[in-house]
N, C-alpha and C. Protein backbone atom coordinates (compact mmCIF):
# COMPACT_ATOMS: atom_id res chain seq x y z
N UNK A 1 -0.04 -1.45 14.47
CA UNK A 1 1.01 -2.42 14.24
C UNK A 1 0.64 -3.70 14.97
N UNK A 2 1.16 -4.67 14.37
CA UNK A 2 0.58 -6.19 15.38
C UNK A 2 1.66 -6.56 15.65
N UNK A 3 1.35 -7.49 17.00
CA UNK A 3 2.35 -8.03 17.70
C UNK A 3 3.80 -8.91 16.61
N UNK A 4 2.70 -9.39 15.55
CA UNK A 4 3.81 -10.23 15.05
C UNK A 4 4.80 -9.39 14.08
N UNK A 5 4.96 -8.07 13.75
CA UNK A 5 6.19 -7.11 13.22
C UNK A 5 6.83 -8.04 12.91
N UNK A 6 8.02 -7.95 11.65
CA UNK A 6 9.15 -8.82 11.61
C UNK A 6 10.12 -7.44 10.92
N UNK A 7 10.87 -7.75 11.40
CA UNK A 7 12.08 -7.13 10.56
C UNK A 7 11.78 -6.70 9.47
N UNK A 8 12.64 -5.12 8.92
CA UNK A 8 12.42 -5.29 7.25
C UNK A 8 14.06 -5.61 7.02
N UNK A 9 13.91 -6.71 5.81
CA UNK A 9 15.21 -7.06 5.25
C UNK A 9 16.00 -6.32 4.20
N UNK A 10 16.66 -6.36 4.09
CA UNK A 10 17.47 -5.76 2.70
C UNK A 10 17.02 -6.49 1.67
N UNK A 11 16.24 -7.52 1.66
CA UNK A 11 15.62 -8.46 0.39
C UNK A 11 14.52 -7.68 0.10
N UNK A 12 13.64 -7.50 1.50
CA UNK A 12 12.29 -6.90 1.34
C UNK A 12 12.62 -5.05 0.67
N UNK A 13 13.56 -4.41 1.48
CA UNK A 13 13.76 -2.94 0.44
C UNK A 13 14.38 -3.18 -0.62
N UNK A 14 14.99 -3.76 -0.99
CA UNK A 14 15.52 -3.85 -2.42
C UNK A 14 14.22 -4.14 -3.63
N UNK A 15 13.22 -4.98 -2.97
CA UNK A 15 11.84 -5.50 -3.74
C UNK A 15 11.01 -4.26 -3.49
N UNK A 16 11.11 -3.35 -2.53
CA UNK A 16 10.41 -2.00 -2.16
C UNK A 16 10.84 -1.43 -3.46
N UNK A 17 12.22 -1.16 -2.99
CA UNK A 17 12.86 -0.06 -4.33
C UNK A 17 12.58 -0.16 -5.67
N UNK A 18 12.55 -1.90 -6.07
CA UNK A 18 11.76 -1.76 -7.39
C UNK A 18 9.88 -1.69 -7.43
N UNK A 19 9.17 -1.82 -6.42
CA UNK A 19 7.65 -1.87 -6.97
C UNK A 19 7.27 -0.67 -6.34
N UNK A 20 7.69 0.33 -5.61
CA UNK A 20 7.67 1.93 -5.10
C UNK A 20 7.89 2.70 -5.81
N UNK A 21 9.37 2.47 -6.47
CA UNK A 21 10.45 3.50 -7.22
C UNK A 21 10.28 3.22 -8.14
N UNK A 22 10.61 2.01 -8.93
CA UNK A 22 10.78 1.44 -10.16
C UNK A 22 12.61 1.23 -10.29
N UNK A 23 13.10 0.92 -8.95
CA UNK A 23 14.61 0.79 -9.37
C UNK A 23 14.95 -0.40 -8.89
N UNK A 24 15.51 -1.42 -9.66
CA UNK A 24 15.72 -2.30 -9.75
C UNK A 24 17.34 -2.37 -8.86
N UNK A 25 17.25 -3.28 -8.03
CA UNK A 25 18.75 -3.24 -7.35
C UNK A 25 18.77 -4.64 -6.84
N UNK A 26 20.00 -5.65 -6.87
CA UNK A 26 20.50 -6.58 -6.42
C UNK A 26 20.65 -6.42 -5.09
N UNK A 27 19.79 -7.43 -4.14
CA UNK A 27 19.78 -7.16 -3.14
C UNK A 27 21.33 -7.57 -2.13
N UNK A 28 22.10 -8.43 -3.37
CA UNK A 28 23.61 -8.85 -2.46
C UNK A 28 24.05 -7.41 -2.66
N UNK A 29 24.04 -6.86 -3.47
CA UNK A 29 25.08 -5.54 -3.89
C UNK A 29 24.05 -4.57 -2.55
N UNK A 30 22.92 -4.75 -2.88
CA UNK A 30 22.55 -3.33 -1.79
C UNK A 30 23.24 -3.88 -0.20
N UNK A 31 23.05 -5.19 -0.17
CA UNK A 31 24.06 -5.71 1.70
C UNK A 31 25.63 -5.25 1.57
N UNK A 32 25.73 -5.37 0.27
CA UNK A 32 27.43 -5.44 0.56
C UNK A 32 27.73 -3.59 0.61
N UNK A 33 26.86 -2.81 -0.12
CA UNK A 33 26.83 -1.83 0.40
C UNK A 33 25.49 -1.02 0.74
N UNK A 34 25.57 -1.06 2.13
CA UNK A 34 24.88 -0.78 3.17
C UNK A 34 24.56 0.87 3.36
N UNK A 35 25.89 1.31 3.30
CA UNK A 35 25.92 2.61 3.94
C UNK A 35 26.50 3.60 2.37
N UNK A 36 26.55 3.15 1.48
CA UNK A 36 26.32 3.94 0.11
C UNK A 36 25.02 4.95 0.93
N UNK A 37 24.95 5.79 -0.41
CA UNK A 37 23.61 6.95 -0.28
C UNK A 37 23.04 6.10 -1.25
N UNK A 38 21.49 6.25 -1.14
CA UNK A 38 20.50 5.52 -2.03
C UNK A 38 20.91 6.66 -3.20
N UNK A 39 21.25 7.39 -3.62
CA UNK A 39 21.43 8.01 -5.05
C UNK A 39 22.17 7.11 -5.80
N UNK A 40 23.25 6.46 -4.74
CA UNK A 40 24.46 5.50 -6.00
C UNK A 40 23.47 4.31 -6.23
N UNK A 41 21.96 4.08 -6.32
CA UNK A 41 21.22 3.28 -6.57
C UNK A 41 20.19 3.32 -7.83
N UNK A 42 20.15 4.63 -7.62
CA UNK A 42 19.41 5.59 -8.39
C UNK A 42 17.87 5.60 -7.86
N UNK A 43 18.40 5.87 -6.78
CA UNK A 43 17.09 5.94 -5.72
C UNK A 43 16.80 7.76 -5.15
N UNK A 44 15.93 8.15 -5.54
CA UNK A 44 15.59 10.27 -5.06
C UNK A 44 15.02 10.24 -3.75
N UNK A 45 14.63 11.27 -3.35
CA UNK A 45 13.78 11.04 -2.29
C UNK A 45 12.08 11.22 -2.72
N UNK A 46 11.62 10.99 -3.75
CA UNK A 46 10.47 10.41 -4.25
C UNK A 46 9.96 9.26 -4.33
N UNK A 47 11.71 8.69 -4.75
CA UNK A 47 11.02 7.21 -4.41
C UNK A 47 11.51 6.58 -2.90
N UNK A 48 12.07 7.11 -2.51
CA UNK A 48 12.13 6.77 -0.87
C UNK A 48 10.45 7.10 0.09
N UNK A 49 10.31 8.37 -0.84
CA UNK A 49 8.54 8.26 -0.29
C UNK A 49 7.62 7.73 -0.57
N UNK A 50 7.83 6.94 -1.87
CA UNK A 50 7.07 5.93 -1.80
C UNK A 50 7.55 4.62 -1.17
N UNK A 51 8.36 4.89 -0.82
CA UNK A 51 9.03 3.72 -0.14
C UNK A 51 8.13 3.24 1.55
N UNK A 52 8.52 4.33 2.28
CA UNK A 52 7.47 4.93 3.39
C UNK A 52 6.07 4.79 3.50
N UNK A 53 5.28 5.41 2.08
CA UNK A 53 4.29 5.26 2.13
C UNK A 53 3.72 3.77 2.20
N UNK A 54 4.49 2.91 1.27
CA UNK A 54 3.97 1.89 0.55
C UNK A 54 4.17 0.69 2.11
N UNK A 55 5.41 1.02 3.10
CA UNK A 55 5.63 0.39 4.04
C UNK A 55 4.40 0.59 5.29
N UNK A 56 3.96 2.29 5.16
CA UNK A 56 2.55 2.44 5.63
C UNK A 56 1.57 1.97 5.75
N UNK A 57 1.01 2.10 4.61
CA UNK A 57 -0.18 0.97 4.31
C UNK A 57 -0.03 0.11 4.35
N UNK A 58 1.35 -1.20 3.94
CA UNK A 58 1.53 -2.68 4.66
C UNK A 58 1.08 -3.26 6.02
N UNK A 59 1.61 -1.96 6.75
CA UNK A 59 1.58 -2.17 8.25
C UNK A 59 0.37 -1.49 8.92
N UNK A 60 -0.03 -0.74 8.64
CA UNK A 60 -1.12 0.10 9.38
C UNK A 60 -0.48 1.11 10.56
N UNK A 61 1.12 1.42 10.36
CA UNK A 61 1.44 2.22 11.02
C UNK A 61 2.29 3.37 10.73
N UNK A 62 2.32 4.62 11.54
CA UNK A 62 3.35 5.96 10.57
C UNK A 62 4.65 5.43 10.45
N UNK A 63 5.52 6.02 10.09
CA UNK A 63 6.84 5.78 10.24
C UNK A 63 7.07 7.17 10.63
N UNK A 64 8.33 7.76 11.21
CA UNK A 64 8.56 9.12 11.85
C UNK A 64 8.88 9.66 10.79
N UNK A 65 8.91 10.94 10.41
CA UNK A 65 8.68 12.18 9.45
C UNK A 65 10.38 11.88 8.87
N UNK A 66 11.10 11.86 9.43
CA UNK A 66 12.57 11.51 8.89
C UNK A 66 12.77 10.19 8.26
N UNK A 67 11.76 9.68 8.16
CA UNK A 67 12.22 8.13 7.20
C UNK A 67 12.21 8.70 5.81
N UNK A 68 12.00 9.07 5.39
CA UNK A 68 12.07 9.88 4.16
C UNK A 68 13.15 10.78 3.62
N UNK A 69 14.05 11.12 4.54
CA UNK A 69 14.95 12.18 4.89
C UNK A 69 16.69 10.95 4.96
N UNK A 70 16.24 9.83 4.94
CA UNK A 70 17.36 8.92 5.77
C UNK A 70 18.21 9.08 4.22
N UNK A 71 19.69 8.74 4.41
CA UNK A 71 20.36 8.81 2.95
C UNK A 71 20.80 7.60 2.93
N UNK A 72 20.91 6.48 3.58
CA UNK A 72 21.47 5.03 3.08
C UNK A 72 20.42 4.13 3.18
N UNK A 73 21.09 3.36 2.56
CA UNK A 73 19.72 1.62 2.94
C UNK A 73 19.52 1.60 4.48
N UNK A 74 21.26 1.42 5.20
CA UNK A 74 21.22 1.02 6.54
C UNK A 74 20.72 2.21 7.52
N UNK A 75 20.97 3.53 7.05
CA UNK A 75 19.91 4.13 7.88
C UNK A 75 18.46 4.03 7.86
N UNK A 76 17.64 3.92 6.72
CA UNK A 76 16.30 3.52 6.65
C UNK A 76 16.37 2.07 7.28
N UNK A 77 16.73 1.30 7.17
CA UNK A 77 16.27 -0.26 7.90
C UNK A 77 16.46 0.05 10.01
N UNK A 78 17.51 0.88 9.87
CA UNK A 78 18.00 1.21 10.98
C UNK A 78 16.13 1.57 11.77
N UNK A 79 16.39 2.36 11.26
CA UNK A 79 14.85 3.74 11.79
C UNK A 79 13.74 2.42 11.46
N UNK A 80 13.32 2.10 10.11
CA UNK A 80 11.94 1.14 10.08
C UNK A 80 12.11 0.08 11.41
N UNK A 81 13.34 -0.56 11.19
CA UNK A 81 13.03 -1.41 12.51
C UNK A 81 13.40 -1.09 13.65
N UNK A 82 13.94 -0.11 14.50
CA UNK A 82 13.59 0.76 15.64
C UNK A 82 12.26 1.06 16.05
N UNK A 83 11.57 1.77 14.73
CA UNK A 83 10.44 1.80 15.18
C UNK A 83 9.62 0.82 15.47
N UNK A 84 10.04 -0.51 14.14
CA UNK A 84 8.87 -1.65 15.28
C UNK A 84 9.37 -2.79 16.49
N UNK A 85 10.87 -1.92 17.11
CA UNK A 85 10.71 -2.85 18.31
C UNK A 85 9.97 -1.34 18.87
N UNK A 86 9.87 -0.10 18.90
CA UNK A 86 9.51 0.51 19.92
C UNK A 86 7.68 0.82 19.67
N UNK A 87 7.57 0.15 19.06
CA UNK A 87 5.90 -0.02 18.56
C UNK A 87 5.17 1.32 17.93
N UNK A 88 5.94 2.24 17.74
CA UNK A 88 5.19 3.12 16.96
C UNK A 88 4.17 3.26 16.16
C-alpha cells in the first residue's frame, strides 16, 4: 500500500459495482442508502468478490477475508477504509 491511500468513495464503489459485477447503480441512491444490503442493488457475493479482488490489484494490498462477507455498501467502505488508515 503507499503512503498516498485515499479513501474509497461511494462514487468509486458504485463505478466498482458496475466494471466488477456488471451492476449498474446511481451513486446518489447508493449514499442515500447506505446501509440497504447490496442484494436490494442486485449485487451477490460474486460480485462483491470481484469487487475485493479488483480493489486488490488496484492497490497492491489484501483486504481481510470478511470484505467479501460485508452485507451493505457502508459496511464494505467501513472495513476498505479502516484498513487503509491501519495500513494493511
Amino acid at each position: 500500500m503507499t503512503a498516498e491511500a485515499t479513501p474509497l468513495t461511494v462514487e468509486e464503489l458504485a463505478a466498482l459495482m458496475k466494471k466488477a459485477a456488471g451492476v449498474t447503480v446511481d451513486p446518489q441512491d447508493l449514499q442515500s442508502r447506505l446501509d440497504s444490503p447490496f442484494a436490494e442493488f442486485g449485487l451477490d457475493s460474486l460480485g462483491l468478490l470481484g469487487i475485493v479482488g479488483e480493489l486488490e490489484n488496484r492497490h497492491g494490498w489484501s483486504l481481510p477475508t470478511d470484505a467479501e462477507r460485508c452485507r451493505s455498501p457502508r459496511a464494505f467502505l467501513d472495513l476498505v477504509n479502516g484498513t487503509l488508515t491501519t495500513g494493511a
